[in-house]
Protein backbone atom coordinates (compact mmCIF):
# COMPACT_ATOMS: atom_id res chain seq x y z
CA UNK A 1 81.07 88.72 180.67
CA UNK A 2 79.65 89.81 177.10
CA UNK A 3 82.17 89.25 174.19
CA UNK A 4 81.92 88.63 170.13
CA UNK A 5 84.58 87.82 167.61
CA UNK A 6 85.15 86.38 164.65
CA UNK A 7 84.86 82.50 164.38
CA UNK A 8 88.20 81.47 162.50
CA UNK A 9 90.37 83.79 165.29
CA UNK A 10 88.28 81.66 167.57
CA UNK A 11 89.18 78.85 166.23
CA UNK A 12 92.60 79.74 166.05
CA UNK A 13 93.03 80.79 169.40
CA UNK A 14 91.13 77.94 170.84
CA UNK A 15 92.86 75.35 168.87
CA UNK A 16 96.65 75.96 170.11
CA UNK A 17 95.34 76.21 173.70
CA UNK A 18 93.67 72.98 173.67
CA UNK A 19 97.04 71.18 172.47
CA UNK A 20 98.43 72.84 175.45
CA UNK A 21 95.65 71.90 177.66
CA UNK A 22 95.09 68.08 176.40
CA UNK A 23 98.81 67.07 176.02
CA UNK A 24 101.88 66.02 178.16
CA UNK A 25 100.09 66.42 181.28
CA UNK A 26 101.72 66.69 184.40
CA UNK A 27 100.60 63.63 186.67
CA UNK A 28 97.52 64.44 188.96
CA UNK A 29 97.39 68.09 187.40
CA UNK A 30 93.68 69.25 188.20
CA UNK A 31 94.17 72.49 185.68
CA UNK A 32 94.41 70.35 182.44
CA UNK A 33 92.07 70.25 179.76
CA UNK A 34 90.52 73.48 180.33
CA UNK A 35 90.69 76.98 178.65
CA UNK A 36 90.44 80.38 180.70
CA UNK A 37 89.28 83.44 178.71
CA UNK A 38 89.78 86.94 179.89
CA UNK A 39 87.93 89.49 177.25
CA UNK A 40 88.42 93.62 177.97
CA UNK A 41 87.57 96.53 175.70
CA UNK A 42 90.96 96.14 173.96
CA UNK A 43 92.17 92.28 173.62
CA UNK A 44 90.93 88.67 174.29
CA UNK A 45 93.57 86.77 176.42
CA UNK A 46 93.41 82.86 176.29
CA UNK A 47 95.49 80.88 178.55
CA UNK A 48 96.01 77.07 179.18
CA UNK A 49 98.64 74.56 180.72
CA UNK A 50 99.33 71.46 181.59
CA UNK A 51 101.17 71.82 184.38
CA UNK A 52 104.60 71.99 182.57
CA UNK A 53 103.80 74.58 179.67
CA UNK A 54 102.03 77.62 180.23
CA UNK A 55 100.68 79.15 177.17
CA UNK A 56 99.00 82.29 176.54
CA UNK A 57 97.45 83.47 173.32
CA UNK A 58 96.24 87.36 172.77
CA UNK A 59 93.59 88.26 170.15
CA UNK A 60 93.88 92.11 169.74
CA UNK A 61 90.67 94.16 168.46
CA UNK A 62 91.28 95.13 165.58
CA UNK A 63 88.63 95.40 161.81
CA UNK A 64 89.63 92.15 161.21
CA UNK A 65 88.00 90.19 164.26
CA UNK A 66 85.75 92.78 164.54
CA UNK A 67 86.13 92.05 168.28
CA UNK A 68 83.75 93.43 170.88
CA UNK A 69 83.31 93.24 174.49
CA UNK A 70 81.04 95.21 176.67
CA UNK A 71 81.50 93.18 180.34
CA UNK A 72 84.91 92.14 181.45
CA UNK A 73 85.51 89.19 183.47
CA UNK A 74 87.40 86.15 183.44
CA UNK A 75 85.67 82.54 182.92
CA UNK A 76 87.32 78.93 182.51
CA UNK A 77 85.58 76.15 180.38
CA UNK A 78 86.41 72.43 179.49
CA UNK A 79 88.65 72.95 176.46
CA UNK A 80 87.20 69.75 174.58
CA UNK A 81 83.59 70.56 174.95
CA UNK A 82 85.03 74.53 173.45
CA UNK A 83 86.70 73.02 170.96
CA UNK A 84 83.56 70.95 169.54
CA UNK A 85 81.84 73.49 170.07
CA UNK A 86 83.77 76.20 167.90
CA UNK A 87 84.93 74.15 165.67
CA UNK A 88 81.12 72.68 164.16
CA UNK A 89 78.55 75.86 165.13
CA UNK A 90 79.19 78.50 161.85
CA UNK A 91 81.31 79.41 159.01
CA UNK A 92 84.73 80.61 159.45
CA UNK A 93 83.78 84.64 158.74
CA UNK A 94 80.35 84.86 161.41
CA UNK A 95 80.99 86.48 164.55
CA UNK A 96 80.60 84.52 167.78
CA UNK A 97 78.92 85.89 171.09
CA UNK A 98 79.74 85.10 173.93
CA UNK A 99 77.74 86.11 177.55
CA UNK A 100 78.02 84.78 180.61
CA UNK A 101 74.98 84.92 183.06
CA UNK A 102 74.12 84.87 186.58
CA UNK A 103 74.01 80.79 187.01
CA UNK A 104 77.67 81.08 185.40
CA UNK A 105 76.18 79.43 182.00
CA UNK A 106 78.10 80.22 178.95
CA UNK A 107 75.72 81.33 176.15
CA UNK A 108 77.63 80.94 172.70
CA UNK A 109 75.23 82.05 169.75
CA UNK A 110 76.04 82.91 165.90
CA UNK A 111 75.02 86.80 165.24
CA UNK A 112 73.75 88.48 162.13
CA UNK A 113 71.54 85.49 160.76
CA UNK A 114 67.96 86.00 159.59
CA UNK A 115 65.20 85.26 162.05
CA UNK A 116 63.93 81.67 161.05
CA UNK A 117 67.88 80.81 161.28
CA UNK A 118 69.41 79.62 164.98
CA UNK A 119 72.61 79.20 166.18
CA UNK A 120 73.46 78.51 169.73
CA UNK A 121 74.80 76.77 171.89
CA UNK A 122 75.60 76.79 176.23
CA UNK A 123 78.06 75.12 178.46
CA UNK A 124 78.70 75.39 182.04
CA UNK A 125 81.98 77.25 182.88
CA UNK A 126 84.43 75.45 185.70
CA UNK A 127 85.39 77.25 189.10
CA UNK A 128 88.60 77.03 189.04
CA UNK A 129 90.55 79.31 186.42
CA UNK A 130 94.15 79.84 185.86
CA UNK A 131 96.05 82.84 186.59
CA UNK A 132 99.41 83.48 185.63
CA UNK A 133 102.06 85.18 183.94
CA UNK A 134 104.61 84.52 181.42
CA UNK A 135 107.31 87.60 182.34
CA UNK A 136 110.46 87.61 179.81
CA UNK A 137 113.26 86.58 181.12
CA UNK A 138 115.99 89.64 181.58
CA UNK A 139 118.63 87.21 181.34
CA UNK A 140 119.55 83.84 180.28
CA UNK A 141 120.95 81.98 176.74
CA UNK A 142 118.67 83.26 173.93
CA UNK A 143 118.06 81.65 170.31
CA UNK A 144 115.83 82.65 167.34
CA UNK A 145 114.89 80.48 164.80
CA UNK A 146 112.33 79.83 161.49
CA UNK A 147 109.59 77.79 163.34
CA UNK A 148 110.00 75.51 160.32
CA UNK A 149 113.87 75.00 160.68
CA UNK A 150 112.11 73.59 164.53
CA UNK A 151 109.04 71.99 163.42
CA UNK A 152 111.18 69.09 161.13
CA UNK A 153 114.24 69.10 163.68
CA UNK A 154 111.94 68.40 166.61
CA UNK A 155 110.52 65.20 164.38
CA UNK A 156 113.38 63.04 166.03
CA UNK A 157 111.53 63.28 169.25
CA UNK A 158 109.69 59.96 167.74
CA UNK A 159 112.84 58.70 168.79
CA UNK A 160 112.80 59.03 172.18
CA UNK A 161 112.42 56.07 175.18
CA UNK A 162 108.20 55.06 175.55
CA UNK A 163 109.36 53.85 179.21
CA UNK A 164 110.73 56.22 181.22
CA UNK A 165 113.46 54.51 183.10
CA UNK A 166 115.62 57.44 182.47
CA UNK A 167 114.33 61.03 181.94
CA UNK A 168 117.15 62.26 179.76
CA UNK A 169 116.13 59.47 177.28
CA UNK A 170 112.56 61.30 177.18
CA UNK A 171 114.46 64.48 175.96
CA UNK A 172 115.63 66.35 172.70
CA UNK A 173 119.25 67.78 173.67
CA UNK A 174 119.87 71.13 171.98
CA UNK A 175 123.36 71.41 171.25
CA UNK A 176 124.53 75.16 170.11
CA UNK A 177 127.74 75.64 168.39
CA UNK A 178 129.20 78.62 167.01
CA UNK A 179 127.93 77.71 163.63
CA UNK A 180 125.65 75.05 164.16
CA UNK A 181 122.63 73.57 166.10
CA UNK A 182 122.31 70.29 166.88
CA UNK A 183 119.65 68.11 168.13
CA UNK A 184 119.82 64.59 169.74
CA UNK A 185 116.90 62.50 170.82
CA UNK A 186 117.23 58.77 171.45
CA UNK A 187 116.20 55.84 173.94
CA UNK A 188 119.87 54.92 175.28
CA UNK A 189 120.57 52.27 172.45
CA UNK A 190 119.32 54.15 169.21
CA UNK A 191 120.10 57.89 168.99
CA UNK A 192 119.37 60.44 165.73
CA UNK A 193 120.79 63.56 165.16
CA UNK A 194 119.56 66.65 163.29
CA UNK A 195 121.81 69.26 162.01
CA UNK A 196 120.90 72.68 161.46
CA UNK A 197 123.68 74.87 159.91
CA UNK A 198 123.18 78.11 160.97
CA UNK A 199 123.27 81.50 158.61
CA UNK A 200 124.99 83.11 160.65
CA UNK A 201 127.07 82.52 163.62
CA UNK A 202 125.48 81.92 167.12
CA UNK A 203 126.17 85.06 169.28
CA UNK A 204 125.83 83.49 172.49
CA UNK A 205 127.87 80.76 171.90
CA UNK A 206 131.24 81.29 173.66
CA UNK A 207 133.53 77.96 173.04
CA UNK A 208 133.92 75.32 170.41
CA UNK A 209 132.48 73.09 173.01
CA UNK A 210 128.98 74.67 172.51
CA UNK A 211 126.31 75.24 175.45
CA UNK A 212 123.56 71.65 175.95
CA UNK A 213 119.82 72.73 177.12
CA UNK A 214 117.67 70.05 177.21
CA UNK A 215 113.71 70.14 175.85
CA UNK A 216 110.90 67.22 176.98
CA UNK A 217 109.95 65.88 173.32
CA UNK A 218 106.28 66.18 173.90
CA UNK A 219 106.57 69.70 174.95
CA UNK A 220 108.28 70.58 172.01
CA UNK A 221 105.72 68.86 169.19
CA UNK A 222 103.37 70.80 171.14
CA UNK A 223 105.20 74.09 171.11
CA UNK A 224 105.71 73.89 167.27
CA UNK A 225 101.72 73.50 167.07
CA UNK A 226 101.75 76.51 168.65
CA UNK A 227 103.88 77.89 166.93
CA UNK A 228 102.60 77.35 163.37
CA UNK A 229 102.10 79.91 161.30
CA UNK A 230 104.78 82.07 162.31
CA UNK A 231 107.81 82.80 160.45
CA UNK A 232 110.14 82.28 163.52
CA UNK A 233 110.46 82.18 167.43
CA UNK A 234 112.39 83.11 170.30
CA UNK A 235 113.88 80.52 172.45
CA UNK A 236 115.43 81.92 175.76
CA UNK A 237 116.45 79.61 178.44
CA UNK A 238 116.22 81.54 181.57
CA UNK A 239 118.36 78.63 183.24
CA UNK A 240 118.66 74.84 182.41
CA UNK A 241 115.29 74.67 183.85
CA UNK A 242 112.53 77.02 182.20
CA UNK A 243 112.75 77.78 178.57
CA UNK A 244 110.45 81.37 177.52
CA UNK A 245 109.17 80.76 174.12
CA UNK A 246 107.68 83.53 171.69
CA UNK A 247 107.00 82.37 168.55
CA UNK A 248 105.93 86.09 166.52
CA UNK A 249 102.61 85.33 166.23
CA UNK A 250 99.65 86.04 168.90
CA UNK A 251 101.46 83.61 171.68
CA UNK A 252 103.88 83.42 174.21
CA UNK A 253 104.83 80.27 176.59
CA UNK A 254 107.21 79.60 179.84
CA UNK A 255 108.37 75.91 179.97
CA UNK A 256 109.14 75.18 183.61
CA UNK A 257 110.40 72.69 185.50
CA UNK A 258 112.67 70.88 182.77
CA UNK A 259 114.65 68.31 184.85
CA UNK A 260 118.51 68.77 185.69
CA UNK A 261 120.26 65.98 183.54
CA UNK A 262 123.35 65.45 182.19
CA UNK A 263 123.09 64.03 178.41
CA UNK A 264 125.68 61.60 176.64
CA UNK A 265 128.27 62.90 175.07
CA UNK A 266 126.67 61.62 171.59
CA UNK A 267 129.51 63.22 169.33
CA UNK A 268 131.72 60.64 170.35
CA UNK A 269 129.68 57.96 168.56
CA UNK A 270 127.58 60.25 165.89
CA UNK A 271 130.53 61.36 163.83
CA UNK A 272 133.50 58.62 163.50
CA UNK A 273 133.00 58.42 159.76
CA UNK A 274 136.36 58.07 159.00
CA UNK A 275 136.45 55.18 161.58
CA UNK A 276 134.73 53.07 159.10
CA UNK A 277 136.31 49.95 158.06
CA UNK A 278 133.51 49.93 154.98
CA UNK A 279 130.42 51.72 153.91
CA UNK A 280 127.41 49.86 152.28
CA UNK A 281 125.02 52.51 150.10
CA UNK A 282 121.85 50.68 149.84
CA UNK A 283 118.45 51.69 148.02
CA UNK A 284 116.35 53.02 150.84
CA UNK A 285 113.22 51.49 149.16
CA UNK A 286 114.82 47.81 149.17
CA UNK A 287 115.83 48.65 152.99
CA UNK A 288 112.24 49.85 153.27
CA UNK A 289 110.39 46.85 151.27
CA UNK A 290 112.37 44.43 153.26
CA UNK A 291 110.54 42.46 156.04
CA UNK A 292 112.22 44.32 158.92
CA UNK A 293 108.81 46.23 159.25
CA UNK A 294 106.68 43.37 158.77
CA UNK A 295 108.57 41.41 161.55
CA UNK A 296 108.53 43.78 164.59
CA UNK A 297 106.98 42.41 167.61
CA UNK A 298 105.04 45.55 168.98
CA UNK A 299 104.19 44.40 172.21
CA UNK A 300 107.88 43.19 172.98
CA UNK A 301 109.15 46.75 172.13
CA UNK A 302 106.60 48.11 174.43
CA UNK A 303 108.12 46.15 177.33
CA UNK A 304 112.13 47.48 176.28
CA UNK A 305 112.95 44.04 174.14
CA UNK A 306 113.69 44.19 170.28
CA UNK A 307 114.12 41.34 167.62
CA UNK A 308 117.82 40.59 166.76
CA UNK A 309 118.46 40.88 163.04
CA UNK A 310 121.41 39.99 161.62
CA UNK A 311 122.97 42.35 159.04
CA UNK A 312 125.95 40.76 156.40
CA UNK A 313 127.15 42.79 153.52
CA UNK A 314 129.87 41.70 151.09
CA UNK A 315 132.16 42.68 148.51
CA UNK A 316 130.09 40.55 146.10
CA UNK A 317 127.18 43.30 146.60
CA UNK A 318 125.13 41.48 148.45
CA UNK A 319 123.26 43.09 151.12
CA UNK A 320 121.36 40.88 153.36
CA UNK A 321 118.96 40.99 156.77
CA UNK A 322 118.22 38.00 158.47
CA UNK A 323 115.45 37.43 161.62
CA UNK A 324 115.80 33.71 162.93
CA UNK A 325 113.78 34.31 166.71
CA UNK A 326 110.39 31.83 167.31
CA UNK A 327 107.97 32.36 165.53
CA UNK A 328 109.82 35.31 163.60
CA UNK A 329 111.64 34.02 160.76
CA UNK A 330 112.89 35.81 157.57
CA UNK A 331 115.75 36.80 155.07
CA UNK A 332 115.97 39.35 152.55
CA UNK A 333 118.76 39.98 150.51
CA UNK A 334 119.27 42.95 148.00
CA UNK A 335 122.27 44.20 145.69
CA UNK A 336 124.45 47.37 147.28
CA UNK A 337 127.26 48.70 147.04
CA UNK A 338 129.96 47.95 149.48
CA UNK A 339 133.44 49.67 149.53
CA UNK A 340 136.10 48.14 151.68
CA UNK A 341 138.07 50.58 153.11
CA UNK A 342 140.12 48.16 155.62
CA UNK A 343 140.55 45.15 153.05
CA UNK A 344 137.49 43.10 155.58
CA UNK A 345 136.12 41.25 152.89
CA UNK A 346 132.44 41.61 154.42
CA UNK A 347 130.94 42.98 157.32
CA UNK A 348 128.03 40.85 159.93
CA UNK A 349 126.53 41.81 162.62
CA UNK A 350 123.00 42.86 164.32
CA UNK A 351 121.11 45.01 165.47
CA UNK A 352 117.44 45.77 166.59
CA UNK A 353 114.93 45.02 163.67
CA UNK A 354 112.72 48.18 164.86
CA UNK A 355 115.88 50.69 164.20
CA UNK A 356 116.78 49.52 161.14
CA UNK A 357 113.00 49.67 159.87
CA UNK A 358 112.66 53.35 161.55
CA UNK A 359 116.04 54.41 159.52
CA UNK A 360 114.00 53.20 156.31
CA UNK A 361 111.29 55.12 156.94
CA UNK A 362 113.29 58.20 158.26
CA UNK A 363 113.42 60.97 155.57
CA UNK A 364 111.28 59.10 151.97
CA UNK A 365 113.30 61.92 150.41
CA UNK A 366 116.28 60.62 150.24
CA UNK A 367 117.41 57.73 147.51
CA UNK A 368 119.76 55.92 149.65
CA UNK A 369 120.86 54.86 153.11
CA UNK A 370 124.63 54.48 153.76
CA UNK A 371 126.29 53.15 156.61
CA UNK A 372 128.81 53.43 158.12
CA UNK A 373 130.22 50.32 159.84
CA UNK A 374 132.42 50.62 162.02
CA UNK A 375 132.73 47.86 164.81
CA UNK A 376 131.27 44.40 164.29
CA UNK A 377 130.87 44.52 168.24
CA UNK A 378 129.88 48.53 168.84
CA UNK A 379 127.89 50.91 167.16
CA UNK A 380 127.24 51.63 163.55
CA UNK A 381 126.23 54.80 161.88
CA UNK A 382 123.58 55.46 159.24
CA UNK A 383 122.43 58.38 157.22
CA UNK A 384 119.15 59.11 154.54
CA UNK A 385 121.28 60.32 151.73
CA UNK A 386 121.14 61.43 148.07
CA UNK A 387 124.50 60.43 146.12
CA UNK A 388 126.73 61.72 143.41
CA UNK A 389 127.43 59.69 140.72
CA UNK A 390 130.95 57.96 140.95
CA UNK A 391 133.11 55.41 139.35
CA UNK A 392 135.30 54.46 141.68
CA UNK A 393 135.43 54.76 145.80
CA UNK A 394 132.56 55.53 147.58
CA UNK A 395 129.92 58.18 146.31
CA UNK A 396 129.99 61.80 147.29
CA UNK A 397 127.08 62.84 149.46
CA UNK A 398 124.73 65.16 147.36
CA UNK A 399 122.99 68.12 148.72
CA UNK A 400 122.58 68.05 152.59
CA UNK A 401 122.13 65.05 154.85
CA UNK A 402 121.07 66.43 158.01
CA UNK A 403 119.48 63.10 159.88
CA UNK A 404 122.43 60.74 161.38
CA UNK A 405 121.09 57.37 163.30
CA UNK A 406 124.09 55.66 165.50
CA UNK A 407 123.22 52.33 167.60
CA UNK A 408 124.62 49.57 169.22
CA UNK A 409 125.13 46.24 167.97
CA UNK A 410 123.02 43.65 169.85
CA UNK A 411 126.22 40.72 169.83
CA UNK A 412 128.41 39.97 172.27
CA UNK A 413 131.82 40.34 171.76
């Protein structure tokens, strides 16, 4: 095998295939972490996977890359050590050799520089190489979108359960309506949900129920790497189970094996505004500079367990957190604005420190966070938002407010 390209397609190429390569492994996958390369006359095909996504990137010769290959032949190398490699060896516009000799030793050297300069490099390639295809599906539920519109909607993956008691909980549910798309990521307690209002009306979309598909949250930060760059993608789920992914840029990927669950029906708790029996707008820097963060107990939340905080607000304006647990001990009390829509007087309850400090920190965009309270003894819905000036009832949501948080209140009845 005797290639040379340009460094920064290298890079390029190299770079998404060794997010696919080094991330969300499957368990006891021996094809991880390594890169195959397949050069010909025409194109220089780079695939990876890590045993769940199969990704395959195509450089195609062209002045630009100034590609060249004289010996065809297919060779697999650690994708770390390639990376390093790359990545330190020569500026972005040098072309890169690459040949392959008889001991299967991969010679990389820089070409072009004067004689007194060097640039080289050699790794040993790996026997075992992958080898397959990513076919479009003929049929199945299809979806394009602006990778961007993805990249900050698949955020709320941050969301999702660290402990794997229950696979759904590890997932970002893609909900398509007719004129929106919605998606849901939470650990079983704390859910978010993203809105994305569509431009125009999804054609596949058949019902005002809408059609679920489920995505494994680490698969999709690492599809938007790949992704990046390109203006939009197509999503086509061939069934509930593998999702074909093309963003319009050099790549193509087949998620497989997505497991068969059955998510929550999360509308029934995400959008009972009008349930509220008050709503409490409160600066989302004095929610933020409040000891919530200060107070979380790391290693309990990494075992399932949270800090109780208890969470008052009155008609006086006074907003106020309270952690009373051991060796955890605080207050913190701010002004809001409360508006009593069911003549309560105040509203107390609690909830998990950690949710109420990730709602804080959710969107720093936006100047407020309102919630929506609900149920002393249920769940309680909160929103990032920017608000209209008003002098009477409560504020008029400015702009859009795409990021809901609903969660359950950690009292007994």
């Amino acid at each position: 095998m005797k290639f040379a390209m340009r460094k920064r397609h290298l890079v390029d190429a190299i770079d998404r295939m060794y997010e696919v390569a080094t991330k969300g492994v499957k368990a006891d996958f021996d094809l991880a972490h390594r890169i195959t390369i397949e050069p010909d006359d025409k194109k220089v095909i780079f695939l990876a996977t890590n045993g769940h996504l199969d990704a395959r990137w195509e450089v195609i010769a062209d002045k630009d890359n100034q590609l060249d290959s004289e010996k065809s032949s297919t060779v697999t190398v650690d994708a770390t050590v390639i990376k390093a490699i790359v990545s330190s060896i020569t500026p972005d516009n040098d072309l890169i050799s690459f040949e392959l000799d008889d001991k299967d030793v991969l010679h990389i050297r820089v070409m072009g520089l004067a004689k007194k300069q060097k640039r080289y490099a050699k790794m040993q390639t790996l026997s075992k190489f992958h080898d397959f295809e990513i076919p479009k599906p003929r049929k199945g539920f299809s979806y394009q979108t602006k990778v961007q519109d993805f990249r900050q909607a698949i955020q709320i993956g941050r969301y999702a359960s660290r402990l794997g008691y229950k696979i759904r909980y590890q997932m970002i549910c893609l909900h398509f309506l007719e004129e929106e798309t919605r998606y849901v990521c939470g650990d079983g307690m704390r859910f978010a949900v993203w809105q994305h209002f569509e431009e125009k009306k999804n054609p596949q979309v058949e019902n005002e129920d809408g059609v679920k598909y489920l995505l494994p949250a680490d698969q999709a930060a690492i599809i938007a790497c790949v992704a990046e760059g390109a203006e939009s993608m197509d999503l086509v789920f061939k069934d509930y189970n593998h999702l074909y992914i093309s963003p319009h840029n050099a790549a193509t990927l087949m998620l497989n094996g997505i497991p068969s669950e059955k998510y929550i029906a999360y509308d029934k708790h995400a959008f009972r505004h009008k349930d509220a029996k008050a709503i409490v707008d409160v600066l989302r820097t004095s929610l933020e500079d409040s000891f919530i963060g200060a107070l979380r107990d790391r290693a309990m939340e990494v075992e399932g367990h949270f800090l109780a905080c208890q969470f008052e607000s009155d008609s006086d304006g006074v907003f106020s957190l309270t952690v009373d647990q051991g060796k955890y001990q605080g207050q913190y009390s701010c002004e809001a604005d409360f508006y009593d829509l069911a003549n309560i007087g105040s509203f107390k309850s609690a909830y998990a420190n950690m949710y109420l400090d990730d709602v804080a920190k959710s969107d720093p965009d936006k100047k407020y966070i309102r919630f929506y309270c609900i149920d002393t003894t249920k769940t309680i819905i909160a929103r990032p938002v920017d608000l209209e000036d008003a002098d009477s009832g409560p504020s008029s949501i400015k702009g859009t407010a795409p990021l809901t948080f609903f969660f359950a209140a950690v009292i007994e009845d």
